[in-house]
Protein backbone atom coordinates (compact mmCIF):
# COMPACT_ATOMS: atom_id res chain seq x y z
CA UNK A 1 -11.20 7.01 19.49
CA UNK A 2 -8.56 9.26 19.90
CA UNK A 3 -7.11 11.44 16.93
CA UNK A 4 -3.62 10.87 18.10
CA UNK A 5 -4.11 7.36 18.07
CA UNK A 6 -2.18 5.39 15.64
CA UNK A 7 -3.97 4.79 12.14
CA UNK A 8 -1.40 3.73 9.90
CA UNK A 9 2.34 2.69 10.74
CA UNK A 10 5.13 2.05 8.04
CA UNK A 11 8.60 2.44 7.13
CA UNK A 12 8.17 5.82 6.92
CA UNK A 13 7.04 6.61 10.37
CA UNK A 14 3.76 7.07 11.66
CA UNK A 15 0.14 8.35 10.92
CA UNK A 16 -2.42 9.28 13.77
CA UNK A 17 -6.00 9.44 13.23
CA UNK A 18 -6.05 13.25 13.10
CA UNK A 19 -2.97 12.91 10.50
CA UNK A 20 -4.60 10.47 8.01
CA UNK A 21 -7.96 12.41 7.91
CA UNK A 22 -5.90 15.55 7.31
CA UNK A 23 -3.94 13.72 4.28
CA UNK A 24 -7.39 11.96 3.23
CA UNK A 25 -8.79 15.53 2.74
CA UNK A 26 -6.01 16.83 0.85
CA UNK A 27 -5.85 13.86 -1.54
CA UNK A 28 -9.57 14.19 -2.35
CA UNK A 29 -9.36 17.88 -2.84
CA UNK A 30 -6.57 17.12 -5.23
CA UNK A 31 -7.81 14.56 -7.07
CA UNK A 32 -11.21 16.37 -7.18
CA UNK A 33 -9.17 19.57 -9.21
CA UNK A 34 -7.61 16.88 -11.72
CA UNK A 35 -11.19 15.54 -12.96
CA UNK A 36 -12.01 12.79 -10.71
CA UNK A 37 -15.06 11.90 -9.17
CA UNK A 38 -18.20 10.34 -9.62
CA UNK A 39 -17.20 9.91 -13.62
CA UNK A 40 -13.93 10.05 -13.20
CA UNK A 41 -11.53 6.78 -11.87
CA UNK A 42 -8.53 7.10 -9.30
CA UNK A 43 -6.13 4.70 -9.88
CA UNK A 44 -2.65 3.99 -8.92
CA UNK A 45 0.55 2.02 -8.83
CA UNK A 46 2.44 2.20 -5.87
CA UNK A 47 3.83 -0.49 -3.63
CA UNK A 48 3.35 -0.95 0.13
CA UNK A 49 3.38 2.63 1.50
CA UNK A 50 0.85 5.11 3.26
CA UNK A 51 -0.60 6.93 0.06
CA UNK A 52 -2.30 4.10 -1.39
CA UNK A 53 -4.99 3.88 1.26
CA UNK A 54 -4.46 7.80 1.45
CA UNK A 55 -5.82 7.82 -2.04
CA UNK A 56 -8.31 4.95 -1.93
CA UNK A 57 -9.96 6.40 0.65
CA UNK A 58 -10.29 9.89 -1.40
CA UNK A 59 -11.22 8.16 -3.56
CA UNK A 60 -14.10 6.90 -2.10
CA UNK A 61 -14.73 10.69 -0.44
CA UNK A 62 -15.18 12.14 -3.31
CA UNK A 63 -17.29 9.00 -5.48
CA UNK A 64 -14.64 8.21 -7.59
CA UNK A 65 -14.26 4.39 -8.52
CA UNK A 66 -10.54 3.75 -6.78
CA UNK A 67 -8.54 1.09 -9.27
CA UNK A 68 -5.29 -0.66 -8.17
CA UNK A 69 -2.99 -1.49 -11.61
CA UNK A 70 -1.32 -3.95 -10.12
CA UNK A 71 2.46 -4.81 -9.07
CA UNK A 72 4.87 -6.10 -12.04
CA UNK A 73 4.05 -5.39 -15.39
CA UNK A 74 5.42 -5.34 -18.55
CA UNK A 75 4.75 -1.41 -20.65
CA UNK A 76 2.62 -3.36 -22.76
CA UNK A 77 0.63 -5.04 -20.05
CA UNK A 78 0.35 -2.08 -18.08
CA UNK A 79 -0.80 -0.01 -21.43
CA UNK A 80 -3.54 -2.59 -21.69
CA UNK A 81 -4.74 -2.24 -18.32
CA UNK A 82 -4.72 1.89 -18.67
CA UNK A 83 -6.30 1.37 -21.62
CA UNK A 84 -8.62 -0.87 -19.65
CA UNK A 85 -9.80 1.63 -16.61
CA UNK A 86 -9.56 4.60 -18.68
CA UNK A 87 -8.56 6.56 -15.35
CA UNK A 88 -8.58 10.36 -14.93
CA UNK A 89 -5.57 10.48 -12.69
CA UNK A 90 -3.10 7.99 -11.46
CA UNK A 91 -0.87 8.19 -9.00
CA UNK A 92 2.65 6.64 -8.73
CA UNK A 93 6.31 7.24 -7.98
CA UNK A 94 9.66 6.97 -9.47
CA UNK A 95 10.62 5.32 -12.62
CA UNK A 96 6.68 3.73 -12.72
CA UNK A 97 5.55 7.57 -12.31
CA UNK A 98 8.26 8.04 -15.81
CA UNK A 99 7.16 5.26 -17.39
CA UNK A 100 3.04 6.24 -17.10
CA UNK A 101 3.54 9.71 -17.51
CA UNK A 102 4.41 8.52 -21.13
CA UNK A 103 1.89 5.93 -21.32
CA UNK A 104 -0.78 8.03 -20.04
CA UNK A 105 -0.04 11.85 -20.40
CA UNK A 106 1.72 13.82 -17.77
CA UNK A 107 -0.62 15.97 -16.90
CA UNK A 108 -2.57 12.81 -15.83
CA UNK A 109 -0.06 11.40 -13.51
CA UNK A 110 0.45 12.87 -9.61
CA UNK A 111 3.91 12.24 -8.01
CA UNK A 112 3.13 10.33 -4.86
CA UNK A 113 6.73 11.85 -3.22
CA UNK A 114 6.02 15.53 -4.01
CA UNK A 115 2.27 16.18 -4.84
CA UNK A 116 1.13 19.14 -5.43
CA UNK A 117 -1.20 21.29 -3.22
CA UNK A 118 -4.92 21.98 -4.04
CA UNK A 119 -5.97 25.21 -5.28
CA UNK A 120 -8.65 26.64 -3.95
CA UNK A 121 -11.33 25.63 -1.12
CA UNK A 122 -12.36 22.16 -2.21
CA UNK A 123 -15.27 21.53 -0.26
CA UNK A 124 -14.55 18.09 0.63
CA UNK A 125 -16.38 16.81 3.72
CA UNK A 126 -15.04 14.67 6.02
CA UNK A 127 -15.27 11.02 6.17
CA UNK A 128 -18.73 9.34 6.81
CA UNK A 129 -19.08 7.06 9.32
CA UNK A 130 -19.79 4.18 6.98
CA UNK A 131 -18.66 1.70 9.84
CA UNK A 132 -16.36 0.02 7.50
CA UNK A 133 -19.14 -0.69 4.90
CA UNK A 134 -16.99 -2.71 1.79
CA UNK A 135 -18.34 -1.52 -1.50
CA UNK A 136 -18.69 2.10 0.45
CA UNK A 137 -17.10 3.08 -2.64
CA UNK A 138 -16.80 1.97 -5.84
CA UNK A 139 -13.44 -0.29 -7.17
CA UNK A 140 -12.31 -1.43 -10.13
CA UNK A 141 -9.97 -4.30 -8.98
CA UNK A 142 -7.61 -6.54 -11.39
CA UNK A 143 -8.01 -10.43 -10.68
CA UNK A 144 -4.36 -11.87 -9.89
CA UNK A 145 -4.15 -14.01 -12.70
CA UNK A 146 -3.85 -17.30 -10.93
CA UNK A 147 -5.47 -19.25 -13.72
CA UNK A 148 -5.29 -16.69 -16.42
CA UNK A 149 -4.36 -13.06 -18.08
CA UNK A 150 -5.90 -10.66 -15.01
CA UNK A 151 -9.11 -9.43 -15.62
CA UNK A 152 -10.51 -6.03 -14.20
CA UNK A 153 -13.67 -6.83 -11.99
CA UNK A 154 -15.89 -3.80 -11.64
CA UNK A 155 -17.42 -3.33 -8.11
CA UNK A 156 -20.18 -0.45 -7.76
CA UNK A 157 -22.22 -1.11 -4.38
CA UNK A 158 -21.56 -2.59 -0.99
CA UNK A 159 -23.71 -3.65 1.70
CA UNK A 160 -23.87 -2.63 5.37
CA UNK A 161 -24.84 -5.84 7.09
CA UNK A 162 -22.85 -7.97 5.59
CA UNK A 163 -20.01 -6.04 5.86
CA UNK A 164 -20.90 -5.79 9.47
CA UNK A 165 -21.01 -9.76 9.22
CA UNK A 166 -17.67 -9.90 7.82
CA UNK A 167 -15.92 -7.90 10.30
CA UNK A 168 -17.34 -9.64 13.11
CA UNK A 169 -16.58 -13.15 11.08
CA UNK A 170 -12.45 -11.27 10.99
CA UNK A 171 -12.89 -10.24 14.68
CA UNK A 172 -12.08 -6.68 13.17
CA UNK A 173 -12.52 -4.13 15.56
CA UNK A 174 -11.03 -0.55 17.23
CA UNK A 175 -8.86 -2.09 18.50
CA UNK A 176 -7.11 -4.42 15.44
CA UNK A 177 -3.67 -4.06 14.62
CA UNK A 178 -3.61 -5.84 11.04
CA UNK A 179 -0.53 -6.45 9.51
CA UNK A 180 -0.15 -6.18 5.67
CA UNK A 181 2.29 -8.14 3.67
CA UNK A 182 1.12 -8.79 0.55
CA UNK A 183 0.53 -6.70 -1.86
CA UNK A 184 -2.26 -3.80 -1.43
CA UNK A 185 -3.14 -4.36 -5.16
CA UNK A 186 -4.60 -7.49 -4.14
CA UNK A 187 -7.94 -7.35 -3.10
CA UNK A 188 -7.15 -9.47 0.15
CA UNK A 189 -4.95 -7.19 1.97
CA UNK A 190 -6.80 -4.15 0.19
CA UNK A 191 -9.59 -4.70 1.74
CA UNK A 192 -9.02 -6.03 4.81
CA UNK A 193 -6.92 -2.71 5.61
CA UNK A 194 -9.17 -0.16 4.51
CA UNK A 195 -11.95 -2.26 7.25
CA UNK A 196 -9.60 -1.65 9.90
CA UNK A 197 -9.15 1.73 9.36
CA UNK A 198 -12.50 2.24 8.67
CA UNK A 199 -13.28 0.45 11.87
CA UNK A 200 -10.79 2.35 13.81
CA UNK A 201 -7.89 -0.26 13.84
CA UNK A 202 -4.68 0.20 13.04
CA UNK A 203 -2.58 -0.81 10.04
CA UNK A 204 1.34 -1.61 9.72
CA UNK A 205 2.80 -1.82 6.46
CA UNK A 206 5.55 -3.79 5.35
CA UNK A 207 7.04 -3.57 2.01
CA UNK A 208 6.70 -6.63 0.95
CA UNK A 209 5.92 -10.31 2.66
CA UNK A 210 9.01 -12.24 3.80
CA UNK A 211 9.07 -14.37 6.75
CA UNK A 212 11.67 -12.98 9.19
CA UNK A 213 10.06 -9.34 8.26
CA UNK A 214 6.52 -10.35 8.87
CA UNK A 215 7.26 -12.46 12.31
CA UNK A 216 9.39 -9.70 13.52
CA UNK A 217 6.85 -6.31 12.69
CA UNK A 218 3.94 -8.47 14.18
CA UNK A 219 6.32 -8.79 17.52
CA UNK A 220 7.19 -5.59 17.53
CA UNK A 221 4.06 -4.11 16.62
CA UNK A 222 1.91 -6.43 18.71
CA UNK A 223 -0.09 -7.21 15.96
CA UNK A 224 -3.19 -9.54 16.33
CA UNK A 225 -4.81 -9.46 12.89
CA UNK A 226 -3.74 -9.84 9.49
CA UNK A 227 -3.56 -11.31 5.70
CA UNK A 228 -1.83 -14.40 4.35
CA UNK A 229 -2.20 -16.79 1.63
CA UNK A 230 -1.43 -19.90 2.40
CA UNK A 231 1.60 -20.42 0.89
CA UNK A 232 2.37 -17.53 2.79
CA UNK A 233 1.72 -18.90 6.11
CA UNK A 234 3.67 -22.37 5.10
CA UNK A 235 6.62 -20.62 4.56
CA UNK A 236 6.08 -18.78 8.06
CA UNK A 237 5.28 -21.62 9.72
CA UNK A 238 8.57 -23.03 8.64
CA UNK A 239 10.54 -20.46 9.63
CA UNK A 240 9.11 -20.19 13.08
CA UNK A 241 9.70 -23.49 13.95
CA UNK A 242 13.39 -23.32 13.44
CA UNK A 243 13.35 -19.91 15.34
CA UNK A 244 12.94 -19.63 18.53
CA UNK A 245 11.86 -16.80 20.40
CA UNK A 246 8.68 -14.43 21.08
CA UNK A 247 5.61 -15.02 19.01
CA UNK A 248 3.23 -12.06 18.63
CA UNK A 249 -0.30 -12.15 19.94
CA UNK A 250 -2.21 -13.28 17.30
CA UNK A 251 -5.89 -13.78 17.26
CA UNK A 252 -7.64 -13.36 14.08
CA UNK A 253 -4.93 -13.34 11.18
CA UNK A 254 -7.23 -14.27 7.92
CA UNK A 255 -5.82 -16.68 5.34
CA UNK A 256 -7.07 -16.80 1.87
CA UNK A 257 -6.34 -16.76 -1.61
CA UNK A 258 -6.14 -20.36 -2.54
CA UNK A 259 -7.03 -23.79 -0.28
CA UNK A 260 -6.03 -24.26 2.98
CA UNK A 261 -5.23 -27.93 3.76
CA UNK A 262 -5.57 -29.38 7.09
CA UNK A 263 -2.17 -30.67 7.28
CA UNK A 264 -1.04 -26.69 7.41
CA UNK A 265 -3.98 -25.72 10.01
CA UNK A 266 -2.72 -28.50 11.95
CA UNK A 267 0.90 -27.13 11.96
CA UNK A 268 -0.31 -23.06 12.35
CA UNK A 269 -2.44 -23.82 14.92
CA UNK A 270 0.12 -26.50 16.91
CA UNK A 271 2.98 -23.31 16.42
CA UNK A 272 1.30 -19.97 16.80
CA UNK A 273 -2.21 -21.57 18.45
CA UNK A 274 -5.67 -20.67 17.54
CA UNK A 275 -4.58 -17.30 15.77
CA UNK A 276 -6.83 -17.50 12.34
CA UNK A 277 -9.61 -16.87 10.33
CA UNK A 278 -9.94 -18.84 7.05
CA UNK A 279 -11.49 -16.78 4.36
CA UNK A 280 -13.27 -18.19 1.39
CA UNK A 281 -13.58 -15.04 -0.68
CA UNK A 282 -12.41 -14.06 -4.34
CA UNK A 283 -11.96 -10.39 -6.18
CA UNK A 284 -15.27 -10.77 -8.33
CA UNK A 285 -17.70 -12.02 -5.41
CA UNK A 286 -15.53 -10.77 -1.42
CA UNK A 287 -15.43 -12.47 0.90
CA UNK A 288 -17.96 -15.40 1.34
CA UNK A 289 -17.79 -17.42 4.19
CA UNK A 290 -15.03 -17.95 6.93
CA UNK A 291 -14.17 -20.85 9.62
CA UNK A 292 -12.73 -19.66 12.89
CA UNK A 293 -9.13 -21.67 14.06
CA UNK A 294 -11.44 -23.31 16.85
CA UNK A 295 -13.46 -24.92 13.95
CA UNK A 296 -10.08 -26.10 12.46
CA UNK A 297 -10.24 -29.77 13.73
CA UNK A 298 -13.54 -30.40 13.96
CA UNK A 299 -14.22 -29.38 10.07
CA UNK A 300 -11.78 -31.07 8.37
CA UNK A 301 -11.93 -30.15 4.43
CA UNK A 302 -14.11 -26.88 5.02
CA UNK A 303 -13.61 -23.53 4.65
CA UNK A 304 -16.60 -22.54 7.07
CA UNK A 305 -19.97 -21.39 6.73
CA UNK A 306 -21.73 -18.48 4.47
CA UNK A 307 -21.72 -15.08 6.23
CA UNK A 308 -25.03 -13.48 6.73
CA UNK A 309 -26.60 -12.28 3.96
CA UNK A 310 -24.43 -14.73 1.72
CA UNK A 311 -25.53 -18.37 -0.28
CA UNK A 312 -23.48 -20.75 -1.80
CA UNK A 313 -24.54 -23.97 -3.32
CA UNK A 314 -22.81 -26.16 -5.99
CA UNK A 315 -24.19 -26.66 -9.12
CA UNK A 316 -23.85 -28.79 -12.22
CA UNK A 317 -24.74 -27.00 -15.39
CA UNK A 318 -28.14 -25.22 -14.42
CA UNK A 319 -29.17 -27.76 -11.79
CA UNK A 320 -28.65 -27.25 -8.30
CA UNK A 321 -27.12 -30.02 -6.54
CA UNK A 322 -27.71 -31.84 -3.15
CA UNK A 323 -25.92 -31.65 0.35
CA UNK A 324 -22.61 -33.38 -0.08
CA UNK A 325 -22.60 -33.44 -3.81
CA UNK A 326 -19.34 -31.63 -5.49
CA UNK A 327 -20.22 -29.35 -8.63
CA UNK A 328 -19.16 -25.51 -9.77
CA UNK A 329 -19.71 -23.65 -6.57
CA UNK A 330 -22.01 -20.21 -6.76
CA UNK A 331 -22.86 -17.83 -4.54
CA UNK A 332 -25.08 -15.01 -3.92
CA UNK A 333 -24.16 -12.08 -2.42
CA UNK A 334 -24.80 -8.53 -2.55
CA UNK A 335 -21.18 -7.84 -2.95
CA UNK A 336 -21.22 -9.93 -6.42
CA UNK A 337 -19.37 -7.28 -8.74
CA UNK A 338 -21.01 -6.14 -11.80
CA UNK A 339 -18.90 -7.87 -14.03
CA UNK A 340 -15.33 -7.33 -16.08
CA UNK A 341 -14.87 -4.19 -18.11
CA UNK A 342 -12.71 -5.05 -21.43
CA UNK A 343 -12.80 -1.54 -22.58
CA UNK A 344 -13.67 2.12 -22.35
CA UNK A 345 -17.76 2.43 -22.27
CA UNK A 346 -18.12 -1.20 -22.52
CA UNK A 347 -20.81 -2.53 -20.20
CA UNK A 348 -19.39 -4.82 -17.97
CA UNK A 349 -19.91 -8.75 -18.40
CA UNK A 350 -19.11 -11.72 -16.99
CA UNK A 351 -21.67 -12.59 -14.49
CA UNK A 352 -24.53 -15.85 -14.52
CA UNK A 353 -27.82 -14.57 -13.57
CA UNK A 354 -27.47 -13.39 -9.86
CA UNK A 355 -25.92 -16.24 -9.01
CA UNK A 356 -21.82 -15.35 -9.48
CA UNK A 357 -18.92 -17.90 -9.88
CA UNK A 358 -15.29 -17.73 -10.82
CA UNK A 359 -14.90 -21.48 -11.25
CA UNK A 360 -13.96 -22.92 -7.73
CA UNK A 361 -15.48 -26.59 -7.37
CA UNK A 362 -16.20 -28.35 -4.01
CA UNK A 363 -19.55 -29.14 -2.28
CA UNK A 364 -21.42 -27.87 0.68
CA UNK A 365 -22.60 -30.53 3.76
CA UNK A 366 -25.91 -31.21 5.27
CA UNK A 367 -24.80 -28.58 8.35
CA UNK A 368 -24.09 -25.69 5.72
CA UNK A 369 -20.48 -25.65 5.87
CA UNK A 370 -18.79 -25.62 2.41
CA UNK A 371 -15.85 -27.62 1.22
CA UNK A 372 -13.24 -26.83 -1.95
CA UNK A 373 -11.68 -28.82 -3.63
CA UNK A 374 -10.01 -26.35 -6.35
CA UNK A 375 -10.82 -24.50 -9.39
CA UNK A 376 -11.76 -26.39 -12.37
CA UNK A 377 -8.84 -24.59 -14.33
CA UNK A 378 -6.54 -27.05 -12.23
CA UNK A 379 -8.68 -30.33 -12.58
CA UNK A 380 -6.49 -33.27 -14.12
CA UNK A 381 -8.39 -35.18 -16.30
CA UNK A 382 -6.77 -38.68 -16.38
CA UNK A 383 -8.04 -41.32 -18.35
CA UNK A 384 -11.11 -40.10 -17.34
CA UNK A 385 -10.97 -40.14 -13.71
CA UNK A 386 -11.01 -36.24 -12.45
CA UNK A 387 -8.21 -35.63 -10.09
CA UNK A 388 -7.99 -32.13 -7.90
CA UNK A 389 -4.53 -31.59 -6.69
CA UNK A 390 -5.41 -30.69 -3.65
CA UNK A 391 -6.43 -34.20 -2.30
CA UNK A 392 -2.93 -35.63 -3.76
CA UNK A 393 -1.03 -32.75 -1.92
CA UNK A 394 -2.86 -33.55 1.39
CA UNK A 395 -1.51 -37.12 0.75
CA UNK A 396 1.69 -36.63 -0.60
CA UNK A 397 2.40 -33.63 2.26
CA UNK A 398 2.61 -36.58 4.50
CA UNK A 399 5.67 -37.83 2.97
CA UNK A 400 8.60 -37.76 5.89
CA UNK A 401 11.08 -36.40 2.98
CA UNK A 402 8.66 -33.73 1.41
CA UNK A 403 9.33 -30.50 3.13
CA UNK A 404 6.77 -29.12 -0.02
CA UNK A 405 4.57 -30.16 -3.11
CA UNK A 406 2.50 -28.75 -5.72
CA UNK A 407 0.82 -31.49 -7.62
CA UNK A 408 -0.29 -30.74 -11.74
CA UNK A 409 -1.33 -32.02 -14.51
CA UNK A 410 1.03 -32.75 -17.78
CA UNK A 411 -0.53 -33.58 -21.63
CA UNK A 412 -0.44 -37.28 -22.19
CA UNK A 413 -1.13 -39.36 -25.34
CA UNK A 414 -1.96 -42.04 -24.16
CA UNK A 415 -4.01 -40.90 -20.93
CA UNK A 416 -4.79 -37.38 -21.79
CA UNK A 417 -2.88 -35.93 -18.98
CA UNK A 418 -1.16 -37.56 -16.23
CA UNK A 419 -0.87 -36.34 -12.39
CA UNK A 420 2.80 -35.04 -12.00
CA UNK A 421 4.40 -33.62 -8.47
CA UNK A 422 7.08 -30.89 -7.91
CA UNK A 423 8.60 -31.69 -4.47
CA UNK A 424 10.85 -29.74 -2.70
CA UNK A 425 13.01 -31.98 -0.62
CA UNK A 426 16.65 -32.31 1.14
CA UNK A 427 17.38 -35.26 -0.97
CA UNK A 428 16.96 -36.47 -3.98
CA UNK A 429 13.45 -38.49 -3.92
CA UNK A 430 12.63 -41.05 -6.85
CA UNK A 431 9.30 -41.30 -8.40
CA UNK A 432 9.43 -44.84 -7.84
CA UNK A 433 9.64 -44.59 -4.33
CA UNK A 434 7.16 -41.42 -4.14
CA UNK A 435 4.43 -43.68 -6.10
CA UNK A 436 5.49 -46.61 -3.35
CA UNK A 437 4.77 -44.73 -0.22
CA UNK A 438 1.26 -43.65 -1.82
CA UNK A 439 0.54 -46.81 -2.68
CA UNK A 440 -2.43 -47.68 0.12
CA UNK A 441 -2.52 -43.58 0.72
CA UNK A 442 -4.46 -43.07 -2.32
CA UNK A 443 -6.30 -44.73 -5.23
CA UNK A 444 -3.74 -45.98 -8.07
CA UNK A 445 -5.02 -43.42 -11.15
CA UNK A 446 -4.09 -40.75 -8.12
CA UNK A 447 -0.39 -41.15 -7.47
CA UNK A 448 1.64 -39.00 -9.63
CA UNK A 449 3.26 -40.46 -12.85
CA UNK A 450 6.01 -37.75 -13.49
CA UNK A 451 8.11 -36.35 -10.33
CA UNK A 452 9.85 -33.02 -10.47
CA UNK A 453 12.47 -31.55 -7.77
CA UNK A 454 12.58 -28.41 -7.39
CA UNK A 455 14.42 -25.57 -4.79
CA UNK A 456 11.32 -23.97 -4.40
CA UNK A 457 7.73 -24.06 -5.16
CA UNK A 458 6.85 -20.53 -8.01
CA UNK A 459 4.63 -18.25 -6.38
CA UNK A 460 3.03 -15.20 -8.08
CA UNK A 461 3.48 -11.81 -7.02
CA UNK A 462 0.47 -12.02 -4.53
CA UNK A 463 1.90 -15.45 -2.81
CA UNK A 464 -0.48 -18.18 -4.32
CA UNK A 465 1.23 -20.52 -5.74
CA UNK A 466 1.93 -20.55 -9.33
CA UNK A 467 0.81 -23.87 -11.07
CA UNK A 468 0.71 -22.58 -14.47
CA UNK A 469 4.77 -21.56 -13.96
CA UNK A 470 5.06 -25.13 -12.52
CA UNK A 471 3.46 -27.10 -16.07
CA UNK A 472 5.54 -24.46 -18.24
CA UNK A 473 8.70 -25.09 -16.72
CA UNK A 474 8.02 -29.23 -17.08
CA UNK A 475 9.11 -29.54 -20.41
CA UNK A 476 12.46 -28.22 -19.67
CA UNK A 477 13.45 -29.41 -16.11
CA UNK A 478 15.04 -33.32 -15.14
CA UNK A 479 12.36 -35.68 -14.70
CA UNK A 480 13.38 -37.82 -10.94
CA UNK A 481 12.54 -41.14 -11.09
């Protein structure tokens, strides 16, 4: 590939090849002077811009485990999490470079605007040609907190074929242009966009995700690959139905993060055609198993098969459970991290034997292909029926009126919990008639007993959506109905 070829493009302008090993090199001979390496953790908090795959990947030159602090924290919160990784040197900017060089020492903290320059000849070589191994170096990477405080998952080995797997599962090549969004402290995104460039590929950075932003830069850019949750891709699927115009050339643009319902591949695939990869992946285990766009229709309910070198089967306590039967689903993989790290010098825990799980329930069919229903944080309990949300969004998606759902469960005296909705609608729907039109749609001890409208659906930071915001904010919002 050419060193004048384009590795990185952002706000700022642009990065060849030749450029970004140049500012690799530097980073790592920097980082190397302030203590890091092989015992020493790189971590930073930065948003969308350049130096944070500058620095993971000096990290990774120079052995250090790379660690992302996340996006929005509280001082307190983001104490914790330094108290947490116990890093050697962090990088950051502005008033988050003020705030840590308090938290965490000055001398500790590197200005990502005006760095300073290496002393000395570091001897740092240049980059291995790992191929874009994942795991090629070591991570310690804080879970998003979906159903729960974050936790930091420590990750200290990769593996070549199935990393080789998993970019041919993306369609990840020399020639990707991925197109980042979301957060880089997520490990979707993250990794995704150190593959490309690892691969060759090219990445463009926008600041942050927002529909107009993201459909534009993938015109402009010609941009073929890509992450999105998808409540993400919802909200761009939306917005590019009411817009005319050009749509970029997408091809493999992988969505993960939470479940992907049918009614949405129906709706991405009918507006920007067979453009996606669904990814079933999480922080703690990568990803798992993927279903091309082309498999969309014909595997309803799935989220595709395991890639090589990869097993998943559910489970029910310790017992492993037949084709088509729904337990806790496991996996194992050789990217299964080593566990959470609570502390300094605490040996990391977390994991179940060698077979890993964060919780996710579903099944996997006679051909191989798994299905999820949800995690088993969000199972509704209901007079003792179990009820995943997912299956009464499907439903309730259907509604003519519902432009959006989220479905949840509420404490109940009398029932335990009880199903409610948040809709998002352009008029005012009753429960009454909600609980009507499902009538037939799905089983009675299904349809939702408490109906919530709401402007918008809450979405955390990395653009899941936010059901724990959802049940706190029931108690104080109008009931419909």
């Amino acid at each position: 590939m050419s060193g004048t070829a384009a590795a990185i493009v952002s706000e700022s302008g642009q990065l060849s090849r030749d450029e970004l090993e140049r500012e690799v090199t530097r980073w790592a001979a920097l980082l190397r002077s302030r203590g890091a390496g092989p015992a020493g953790r790189v971590a930073w908090l930065l948003p969308n811009r350049p130096e944070v795959l500058t620095v993971a990947l000096a990290a990774r030159r120079i052995g250090a485990q790379a660690v992302a602090l996340g996006g929005r924290s509280t001082p307190g919160e983001l104490a914790g999490r330094l108290a947490v990784a116990q890093p050697a040197v962090v990088v950051a900017s502005g008033a988050a470079r003020e705030l840590l060089e308090l938290l965490h020492g000055k001398e500790n903290v590197l200005d990502a605007d005006d760095p300073p320059e290496p002393a000395g000849d570091p001897g740092i070589p240049r980059a291995a040609a790992d191929g874009g191994r994942l795991g090629a170096g070591a991570s310690l990477l804080f879970t998003s907190g979906t159903t729960g405080s974050p936790k930091a998952a420590l990750r200290t080995r990769g593996d070549r074929r199935l990393s080789d797997a998993i970019a041919r599962g993306f369609r990840l090549g020399p020639s990707s242009r991925f197109l980042v969004g979301g957060p880089l402290y997520h490990s979707g995104p993250w990794t995704c966009a150190l593959m490309t460039l690892s691969l060759g590929g090219t990445v463009v950075l926008l600041p942050r995700f927002d529909e107009r932003s993201w459909l534009d830069s993938a015109v402009e850019h010609r941009c073929d690959s890509g992450f999105l949750t998808p409540t993400q891709l919802a909200r761009l699927v939306s917005f590019a139905r009411a817009r005319p115009g050009p749509r970029p050339p997408l091809s493999h643009v992988v969505v993960s993060g939470e479940p992907f319902p049918d009614r949405l591949k129906r709706a991405a695939l009918d507006v920007f055609g067979e453009g996606f990869v669904e990814c079933y992946g999480c922080t703690e285990l990568g990803p798992m198993c993927a279903l091309p766009a082309e498999e969309f229709l014909a595997r309803p309910g799935s989220c595709g098969r395991p890639f090589d070198g990869v097993r998943i089967a559910a489970f029910r306590g310790a017992r492993r459970l037949p084709a088509g039967e729904a337990g806790t689903l496991r996996a194992l993989t050789p990217l299964a991290f080593d566990g959470y790290v609570s502390g300094p010098g605490q040996t990391p825990a977390g994991r179940d034997g060698d077979w890993g799980s964060v919780g996710d329930v579903g099944f996997v069919d006679e051909e191989g292909y798994v299905h999820l229903a949800g995690r088993d944080d969000d199972l509704i309990i209901t007079g003792g029926v179990n009820v995943f949300p997912s299956d009464v969004e499907e439903v309730l998606a259907g509604h003519p009126d519902v432009e959006a759902c989220a479905v949840f469960g509420l404490p109940d005296p009398r029932w335990g919990e009880v199903v409610a909705a948040a809709v998002r609608s352009g008029r005012r729907l009753e429960l009454a008639e909600v609980r009507d039109w499902l009538r037939g749609r799905i089983a009675d001890d299904r349809r939702p007993r408490r109906l919530f409208l709401v402007d918008e659906l809450p979405v955390t930071a990395t653009g899941k959506l936010a059901r724990r915001v959802l049940r706190e904010r029931a108690a104080r919002e109008p009931v419909a109905g």
